[in-house]
PDB file of N, CA and C in Angstrom:
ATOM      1  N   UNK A   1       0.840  -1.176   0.000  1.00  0.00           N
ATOM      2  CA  UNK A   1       0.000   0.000   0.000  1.00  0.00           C
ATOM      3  C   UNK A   1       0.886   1.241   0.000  1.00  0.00           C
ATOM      4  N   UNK A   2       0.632   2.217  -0.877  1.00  0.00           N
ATOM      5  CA  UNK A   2       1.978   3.059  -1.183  1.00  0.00           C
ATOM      6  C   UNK A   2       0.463   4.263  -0.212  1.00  0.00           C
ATOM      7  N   UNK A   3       1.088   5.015   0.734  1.00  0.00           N
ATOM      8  CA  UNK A   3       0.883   6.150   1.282  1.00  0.00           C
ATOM      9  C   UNK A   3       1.002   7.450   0.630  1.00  0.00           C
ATOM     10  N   UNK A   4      -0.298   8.290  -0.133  1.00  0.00           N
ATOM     11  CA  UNK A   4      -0.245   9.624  -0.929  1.00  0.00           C
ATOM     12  C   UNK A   4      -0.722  10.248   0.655  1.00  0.00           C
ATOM     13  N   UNK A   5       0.405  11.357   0.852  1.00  0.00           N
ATOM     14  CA  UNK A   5       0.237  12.014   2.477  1.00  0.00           C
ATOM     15  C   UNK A   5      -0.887  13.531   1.580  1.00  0.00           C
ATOM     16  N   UNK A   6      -1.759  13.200   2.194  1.00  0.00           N
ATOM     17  CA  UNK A   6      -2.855  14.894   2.133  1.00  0.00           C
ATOM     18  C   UNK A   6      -3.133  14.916   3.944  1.00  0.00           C
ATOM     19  N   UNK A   7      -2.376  14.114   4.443  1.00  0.00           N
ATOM     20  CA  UNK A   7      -3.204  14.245   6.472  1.00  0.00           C
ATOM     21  C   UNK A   7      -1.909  15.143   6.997  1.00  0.00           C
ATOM     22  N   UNK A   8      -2.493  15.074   8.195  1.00  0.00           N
ATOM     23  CA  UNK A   8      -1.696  15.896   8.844  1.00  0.00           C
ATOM     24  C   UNK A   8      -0.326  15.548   9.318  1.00  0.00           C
ATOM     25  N   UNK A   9       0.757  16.543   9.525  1.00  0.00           N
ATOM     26  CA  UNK A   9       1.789  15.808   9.817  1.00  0.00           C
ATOM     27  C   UNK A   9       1.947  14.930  11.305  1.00  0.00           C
ATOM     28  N   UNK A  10       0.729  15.164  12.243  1.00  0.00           N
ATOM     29  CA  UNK A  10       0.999  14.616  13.138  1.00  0.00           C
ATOM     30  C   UNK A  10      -0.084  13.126  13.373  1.00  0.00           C
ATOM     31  N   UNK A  11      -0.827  12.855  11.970  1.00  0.00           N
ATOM     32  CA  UNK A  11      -0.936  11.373  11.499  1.00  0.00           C
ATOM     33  C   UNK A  11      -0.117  10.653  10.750  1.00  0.00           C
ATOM     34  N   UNK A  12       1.004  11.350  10.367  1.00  0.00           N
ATOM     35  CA  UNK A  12       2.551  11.130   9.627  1.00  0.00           C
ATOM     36  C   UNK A  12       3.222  10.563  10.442  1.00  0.00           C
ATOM     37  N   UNK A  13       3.183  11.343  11.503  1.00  0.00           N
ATOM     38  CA  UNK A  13       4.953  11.143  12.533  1.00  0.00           C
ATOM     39  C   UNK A  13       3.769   9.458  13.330  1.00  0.00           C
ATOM     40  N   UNK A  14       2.625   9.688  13.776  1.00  0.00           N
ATOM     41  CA  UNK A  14       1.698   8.578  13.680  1.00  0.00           C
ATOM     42  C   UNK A  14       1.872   7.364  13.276  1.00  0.00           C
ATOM     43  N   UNK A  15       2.316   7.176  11.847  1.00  0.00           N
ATOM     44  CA  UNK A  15       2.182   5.625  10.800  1.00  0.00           C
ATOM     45  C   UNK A  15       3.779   5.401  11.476  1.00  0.00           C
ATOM     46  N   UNK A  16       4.609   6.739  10.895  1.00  0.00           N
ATOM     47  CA  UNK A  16       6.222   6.519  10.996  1.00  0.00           C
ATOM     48  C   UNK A  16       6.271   5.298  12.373  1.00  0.00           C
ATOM     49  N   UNK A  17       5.802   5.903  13.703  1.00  0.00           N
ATOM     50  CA  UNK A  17       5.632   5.138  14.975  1.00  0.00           C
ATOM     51  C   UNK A  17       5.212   3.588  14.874  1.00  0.00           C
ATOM     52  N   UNK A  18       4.200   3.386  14.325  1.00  0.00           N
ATOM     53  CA  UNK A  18       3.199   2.538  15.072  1.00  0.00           C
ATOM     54  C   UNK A  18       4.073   1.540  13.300  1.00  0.00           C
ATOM     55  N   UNK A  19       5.617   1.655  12.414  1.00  0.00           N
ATOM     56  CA  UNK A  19       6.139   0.908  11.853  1.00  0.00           C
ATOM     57  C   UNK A  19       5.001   0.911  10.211  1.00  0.00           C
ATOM     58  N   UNK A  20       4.061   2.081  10.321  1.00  0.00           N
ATOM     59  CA  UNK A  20       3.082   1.565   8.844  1.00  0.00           C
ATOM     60  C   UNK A  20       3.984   2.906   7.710  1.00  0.00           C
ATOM     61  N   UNK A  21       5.008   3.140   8.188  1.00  0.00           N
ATOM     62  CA  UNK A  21       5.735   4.202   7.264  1.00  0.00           C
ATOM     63  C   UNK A  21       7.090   3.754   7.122  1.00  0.00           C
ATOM     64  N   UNK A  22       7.828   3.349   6.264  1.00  0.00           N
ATOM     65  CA  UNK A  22       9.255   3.220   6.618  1.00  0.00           C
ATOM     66  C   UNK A  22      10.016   4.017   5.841  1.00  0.00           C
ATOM     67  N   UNK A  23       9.954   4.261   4.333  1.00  0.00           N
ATOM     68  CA  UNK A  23      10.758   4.825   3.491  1.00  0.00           C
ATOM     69  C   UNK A  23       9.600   6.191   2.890  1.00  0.00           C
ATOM     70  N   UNK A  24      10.334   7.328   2.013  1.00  0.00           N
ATOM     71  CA  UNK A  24       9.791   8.211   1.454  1.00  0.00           C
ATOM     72  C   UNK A  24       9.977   8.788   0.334  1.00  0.00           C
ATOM     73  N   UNK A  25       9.319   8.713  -0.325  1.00  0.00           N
ATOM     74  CA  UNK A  25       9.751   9.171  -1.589  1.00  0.00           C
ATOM     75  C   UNK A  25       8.759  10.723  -2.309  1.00  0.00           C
ATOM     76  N   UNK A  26       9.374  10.675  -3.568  1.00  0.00           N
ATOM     77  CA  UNK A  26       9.060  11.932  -4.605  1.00  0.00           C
ATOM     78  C   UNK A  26       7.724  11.279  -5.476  1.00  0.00           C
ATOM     79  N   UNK A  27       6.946  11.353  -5.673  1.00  0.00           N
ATOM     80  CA  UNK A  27       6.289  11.104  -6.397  1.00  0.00           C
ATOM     81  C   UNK A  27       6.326  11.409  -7.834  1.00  0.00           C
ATOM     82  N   UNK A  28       7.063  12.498  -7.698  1.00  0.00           N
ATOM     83  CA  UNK A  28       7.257  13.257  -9.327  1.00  0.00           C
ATOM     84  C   UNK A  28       8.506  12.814  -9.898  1.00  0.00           C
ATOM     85  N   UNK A  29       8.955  12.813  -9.196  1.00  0.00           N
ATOM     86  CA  UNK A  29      10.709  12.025  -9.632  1.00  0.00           C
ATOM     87  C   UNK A  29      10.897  10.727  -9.482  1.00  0.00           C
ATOM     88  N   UNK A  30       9.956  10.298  -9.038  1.00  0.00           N
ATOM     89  CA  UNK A  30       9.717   8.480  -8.576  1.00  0.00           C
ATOM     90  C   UNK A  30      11.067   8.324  -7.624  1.00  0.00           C
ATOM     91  N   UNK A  31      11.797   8.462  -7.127  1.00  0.00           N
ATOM     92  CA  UNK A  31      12.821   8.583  -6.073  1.00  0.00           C
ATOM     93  C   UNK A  31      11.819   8.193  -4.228  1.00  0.00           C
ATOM     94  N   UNK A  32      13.161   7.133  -4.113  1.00  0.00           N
ATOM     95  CA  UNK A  32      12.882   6.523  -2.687  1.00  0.00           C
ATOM     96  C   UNK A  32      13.878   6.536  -2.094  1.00  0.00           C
ATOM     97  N   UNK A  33      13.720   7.373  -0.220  1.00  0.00           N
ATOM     98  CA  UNK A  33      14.813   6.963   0.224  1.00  0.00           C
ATOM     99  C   UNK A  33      14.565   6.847   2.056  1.00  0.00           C
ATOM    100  N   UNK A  34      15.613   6.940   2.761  1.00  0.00           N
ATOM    101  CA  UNK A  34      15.183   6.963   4.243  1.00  0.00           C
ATOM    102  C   UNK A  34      14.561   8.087   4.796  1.00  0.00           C
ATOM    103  N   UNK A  35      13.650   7.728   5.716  1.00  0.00           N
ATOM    104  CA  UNK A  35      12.675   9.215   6.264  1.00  0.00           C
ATOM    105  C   UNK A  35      13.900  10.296   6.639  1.00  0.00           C
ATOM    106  N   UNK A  36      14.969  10.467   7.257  1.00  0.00           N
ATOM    107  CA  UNK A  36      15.670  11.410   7.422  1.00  0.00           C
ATOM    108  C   UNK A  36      16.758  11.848   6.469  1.00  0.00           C
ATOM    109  N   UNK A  37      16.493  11.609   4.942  1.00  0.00           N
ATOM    110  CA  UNK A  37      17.384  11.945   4.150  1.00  0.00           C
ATOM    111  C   UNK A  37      16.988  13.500   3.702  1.00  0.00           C
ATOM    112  N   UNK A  38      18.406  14.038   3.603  1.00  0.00           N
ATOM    113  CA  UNK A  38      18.315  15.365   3.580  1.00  0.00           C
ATOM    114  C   UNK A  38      17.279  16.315   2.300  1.00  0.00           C
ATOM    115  N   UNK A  39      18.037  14.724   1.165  1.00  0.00           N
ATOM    116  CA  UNK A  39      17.008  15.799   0.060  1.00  0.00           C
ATOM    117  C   UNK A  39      15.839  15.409   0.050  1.00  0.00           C
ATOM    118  N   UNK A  40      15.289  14.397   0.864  1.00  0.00           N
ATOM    119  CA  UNK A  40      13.900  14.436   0.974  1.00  0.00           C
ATOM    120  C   UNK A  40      13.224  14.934   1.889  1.00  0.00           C
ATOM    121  N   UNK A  41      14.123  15.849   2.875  1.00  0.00           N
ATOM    122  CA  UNK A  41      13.039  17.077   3.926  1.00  0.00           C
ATOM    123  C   UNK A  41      13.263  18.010   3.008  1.00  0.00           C
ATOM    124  N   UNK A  42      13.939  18.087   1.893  1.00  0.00           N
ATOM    125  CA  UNK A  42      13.485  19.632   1.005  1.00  0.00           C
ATOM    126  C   UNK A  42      12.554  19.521  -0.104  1.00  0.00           C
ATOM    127  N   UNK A  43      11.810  18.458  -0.462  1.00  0.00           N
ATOM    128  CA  UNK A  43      11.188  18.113  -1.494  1.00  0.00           C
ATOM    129  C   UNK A  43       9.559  19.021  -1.077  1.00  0.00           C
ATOM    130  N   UNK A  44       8.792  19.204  -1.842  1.00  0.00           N
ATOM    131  CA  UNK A  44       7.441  20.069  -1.999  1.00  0.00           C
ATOM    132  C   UNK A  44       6.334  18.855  -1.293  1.00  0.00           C
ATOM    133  N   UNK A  45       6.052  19.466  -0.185  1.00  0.00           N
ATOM    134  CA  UNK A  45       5.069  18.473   0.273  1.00  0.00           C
ATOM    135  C   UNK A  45       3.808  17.849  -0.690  1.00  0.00           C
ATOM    136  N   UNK A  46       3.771  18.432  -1.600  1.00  0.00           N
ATOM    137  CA  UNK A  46       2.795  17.632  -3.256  1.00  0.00           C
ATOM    138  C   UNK A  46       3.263  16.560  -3.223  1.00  0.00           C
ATOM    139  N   UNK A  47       4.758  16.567  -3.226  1.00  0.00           N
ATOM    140  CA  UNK A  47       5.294  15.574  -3.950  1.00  0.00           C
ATOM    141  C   UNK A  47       5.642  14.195  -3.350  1.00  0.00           C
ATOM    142  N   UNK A  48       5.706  14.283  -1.758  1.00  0.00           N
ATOM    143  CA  UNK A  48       5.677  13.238  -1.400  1.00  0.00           C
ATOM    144  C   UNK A  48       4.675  12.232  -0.984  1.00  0.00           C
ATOM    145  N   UNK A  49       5.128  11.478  -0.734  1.00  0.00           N
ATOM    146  CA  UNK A  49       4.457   9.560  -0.887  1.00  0.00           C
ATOM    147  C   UNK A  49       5.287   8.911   0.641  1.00  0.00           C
ATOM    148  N   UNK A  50       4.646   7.951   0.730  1.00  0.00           N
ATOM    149  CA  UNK A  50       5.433   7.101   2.051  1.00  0.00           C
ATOM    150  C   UNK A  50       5.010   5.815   1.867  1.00  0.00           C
ATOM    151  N   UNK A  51       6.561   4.778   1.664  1.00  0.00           N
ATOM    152  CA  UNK A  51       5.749   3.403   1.567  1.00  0.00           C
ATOM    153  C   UNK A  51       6.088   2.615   3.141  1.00  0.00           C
ATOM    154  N   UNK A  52       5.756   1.552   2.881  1.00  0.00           N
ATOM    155  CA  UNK A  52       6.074   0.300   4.396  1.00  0.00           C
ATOM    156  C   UNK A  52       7.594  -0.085   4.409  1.00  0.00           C
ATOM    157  N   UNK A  53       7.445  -0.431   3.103  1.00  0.00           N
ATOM    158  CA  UNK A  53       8.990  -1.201   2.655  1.00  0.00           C
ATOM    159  C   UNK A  53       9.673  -0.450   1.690  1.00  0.00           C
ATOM    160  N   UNK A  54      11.018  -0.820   1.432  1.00  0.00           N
ATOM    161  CA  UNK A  54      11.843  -0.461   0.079  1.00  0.00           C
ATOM    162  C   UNK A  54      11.158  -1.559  -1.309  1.00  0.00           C
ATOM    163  N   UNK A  55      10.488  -3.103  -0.933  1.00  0.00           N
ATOM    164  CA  UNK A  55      10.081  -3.444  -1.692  1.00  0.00           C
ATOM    165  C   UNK A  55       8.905  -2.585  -2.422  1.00  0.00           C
ATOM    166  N   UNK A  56       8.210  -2.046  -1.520  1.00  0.00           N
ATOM    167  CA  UNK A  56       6.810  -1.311  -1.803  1.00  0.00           C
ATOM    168  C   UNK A  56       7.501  -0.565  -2.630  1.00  0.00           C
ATOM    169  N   UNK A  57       7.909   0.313  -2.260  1.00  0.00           N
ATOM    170  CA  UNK A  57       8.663   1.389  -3.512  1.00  0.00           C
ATOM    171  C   UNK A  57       9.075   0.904  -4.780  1.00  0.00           C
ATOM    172  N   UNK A  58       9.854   0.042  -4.834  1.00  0.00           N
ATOM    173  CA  UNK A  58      10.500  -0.750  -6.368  1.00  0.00           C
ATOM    174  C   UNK A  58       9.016  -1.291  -6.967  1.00  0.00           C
ATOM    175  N   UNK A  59       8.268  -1.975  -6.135  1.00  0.00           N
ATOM    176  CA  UNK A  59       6.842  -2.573  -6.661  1.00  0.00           C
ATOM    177  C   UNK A  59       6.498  -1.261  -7.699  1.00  0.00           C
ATOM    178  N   UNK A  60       6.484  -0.176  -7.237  1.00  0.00           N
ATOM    179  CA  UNK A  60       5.529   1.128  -7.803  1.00  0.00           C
ATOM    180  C   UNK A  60       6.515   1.533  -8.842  1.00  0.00           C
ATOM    181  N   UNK A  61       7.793   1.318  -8.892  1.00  0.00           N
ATOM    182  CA  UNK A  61       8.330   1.770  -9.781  1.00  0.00           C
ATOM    183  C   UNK A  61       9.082   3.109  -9.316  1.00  0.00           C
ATOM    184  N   UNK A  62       9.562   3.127  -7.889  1.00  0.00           N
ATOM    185  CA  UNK A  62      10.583   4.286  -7.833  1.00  0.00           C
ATOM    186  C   UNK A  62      12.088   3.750  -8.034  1.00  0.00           C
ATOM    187  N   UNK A  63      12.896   4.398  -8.016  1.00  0.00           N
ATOM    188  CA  UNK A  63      13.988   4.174  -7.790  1.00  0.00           C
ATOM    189  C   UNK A  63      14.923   4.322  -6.092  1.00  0.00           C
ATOM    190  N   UNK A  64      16.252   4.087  -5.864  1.00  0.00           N
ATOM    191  CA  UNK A  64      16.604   4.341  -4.812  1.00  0.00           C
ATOM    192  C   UNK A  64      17.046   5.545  -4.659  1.00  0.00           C
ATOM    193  N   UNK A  65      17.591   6.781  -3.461  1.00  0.00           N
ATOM    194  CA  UNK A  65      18.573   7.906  -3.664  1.00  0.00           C
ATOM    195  C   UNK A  65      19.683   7.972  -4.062  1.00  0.00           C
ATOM    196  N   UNK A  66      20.426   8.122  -4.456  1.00  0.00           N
ATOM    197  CA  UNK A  66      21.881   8.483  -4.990  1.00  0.00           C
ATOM    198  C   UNK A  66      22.602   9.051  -3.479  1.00  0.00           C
ATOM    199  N   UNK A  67      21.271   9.635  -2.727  1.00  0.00           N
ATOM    200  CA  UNK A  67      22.156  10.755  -1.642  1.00  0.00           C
ATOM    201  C   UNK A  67      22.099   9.771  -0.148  1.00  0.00           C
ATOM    202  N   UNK A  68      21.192   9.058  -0.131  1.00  0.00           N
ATOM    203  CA  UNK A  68      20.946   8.300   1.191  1.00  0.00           C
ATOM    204  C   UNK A  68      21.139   7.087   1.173  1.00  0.00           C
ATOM    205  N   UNK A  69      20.519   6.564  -0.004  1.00  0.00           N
ATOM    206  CA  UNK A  69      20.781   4.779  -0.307  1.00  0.00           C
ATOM    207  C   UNK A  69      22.114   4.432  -1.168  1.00  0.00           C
ATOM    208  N   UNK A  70      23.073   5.014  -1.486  1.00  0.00           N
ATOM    209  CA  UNK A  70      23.952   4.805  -2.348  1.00  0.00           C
ATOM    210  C   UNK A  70      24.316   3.602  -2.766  1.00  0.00           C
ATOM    211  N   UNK A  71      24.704   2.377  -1.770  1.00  0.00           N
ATOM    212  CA  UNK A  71      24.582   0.845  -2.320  1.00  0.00           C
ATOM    213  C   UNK A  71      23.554   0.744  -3.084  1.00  0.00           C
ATOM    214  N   UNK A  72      22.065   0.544  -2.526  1.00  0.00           N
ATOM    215  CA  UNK A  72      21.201   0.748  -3.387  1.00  0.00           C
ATOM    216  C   UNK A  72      21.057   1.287  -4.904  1.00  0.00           C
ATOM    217  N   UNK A  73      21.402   2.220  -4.459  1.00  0.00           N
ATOM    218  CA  UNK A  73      21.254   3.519  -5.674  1.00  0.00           C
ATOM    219  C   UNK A  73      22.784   2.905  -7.334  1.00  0.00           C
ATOM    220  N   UNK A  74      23.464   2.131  -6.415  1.00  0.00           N
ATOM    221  CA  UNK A  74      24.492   2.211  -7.024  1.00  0.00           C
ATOM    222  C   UNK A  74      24.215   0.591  -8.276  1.00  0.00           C
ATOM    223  N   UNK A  75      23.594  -0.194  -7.502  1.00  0.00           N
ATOM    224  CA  UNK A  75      23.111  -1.688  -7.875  1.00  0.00           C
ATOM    225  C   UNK A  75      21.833  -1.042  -8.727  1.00  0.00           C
ATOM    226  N   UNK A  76      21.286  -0.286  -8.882  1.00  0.00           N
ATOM    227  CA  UNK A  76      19.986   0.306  -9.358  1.00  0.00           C
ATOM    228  C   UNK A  76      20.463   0.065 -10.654  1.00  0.00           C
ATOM    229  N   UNK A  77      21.921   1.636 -10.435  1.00  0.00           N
ATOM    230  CA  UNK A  77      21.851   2.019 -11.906  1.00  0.00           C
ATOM    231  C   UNK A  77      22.943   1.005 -12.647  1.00  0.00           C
ATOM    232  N   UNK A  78      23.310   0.105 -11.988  1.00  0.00           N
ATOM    233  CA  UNK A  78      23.959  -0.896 -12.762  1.00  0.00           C
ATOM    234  C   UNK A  78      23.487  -2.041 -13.839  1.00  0.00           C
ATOM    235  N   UNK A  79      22.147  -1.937 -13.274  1.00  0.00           N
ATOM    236  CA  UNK A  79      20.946  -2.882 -14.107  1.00  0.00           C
ATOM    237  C   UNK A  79      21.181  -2.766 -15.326  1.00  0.00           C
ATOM    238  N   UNK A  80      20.782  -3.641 -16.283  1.00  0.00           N
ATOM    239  CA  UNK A  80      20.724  -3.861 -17.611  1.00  0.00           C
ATOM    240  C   UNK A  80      19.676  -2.815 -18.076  1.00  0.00           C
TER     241      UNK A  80
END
C-alpha cells in the first residue's frame, strides 16, 4: 500500500511510529529513500508519498537515492 500524504503531519509522525511508514519518496521524480534523508526534507510536500517497505517502492516503480541509499542507488543504476 503506497501512502499519498494529504493528512496531517501529526498522522505522519503517527504511521512513521506505530512501523506503517518506513521509506519516502518523490512522487514526481519516482525517487525513494530513508525518512531522514536530507534531500527528501526539502522536497514540496505535493510531492511526497510514504511506503512500508523499500520493496513497496521498487513494486511502484521508484527508484533508490543516490544521496541516502547509495549501495542501493548504485546496484539500481547498474541494471541492464
Amino acid at each position: 500500500m503506497q501512502f499519498h500524504i494529504n493528512s496531517k503531519d501529526s498522522q505522519v509522525r503517527k504511521d512513521i511510529r506505530q512501523k506503517m511508514i518506513g521509506f519516502g519518496g518523490n512522487r514526481k521524480l519516482k525517487i525513494y529513500g530513508i525518512l531522514h534523508c536530507s534531500s527528501g526534507k526539502r522536497m514540496k510536500r505535493e510531492n511526497r508519498v510514504f511506503f512500508v517497505s523499500e520493496e513497496e517502492a521498487k513494486k511502484e516503480g521508484f527508484r533508490p537515492c543516490g544521496h541516502c541509499m547509495k549501495a542501493a542507488y548504485q546496484r539500481w543504476k547498474e541494471q541492464p
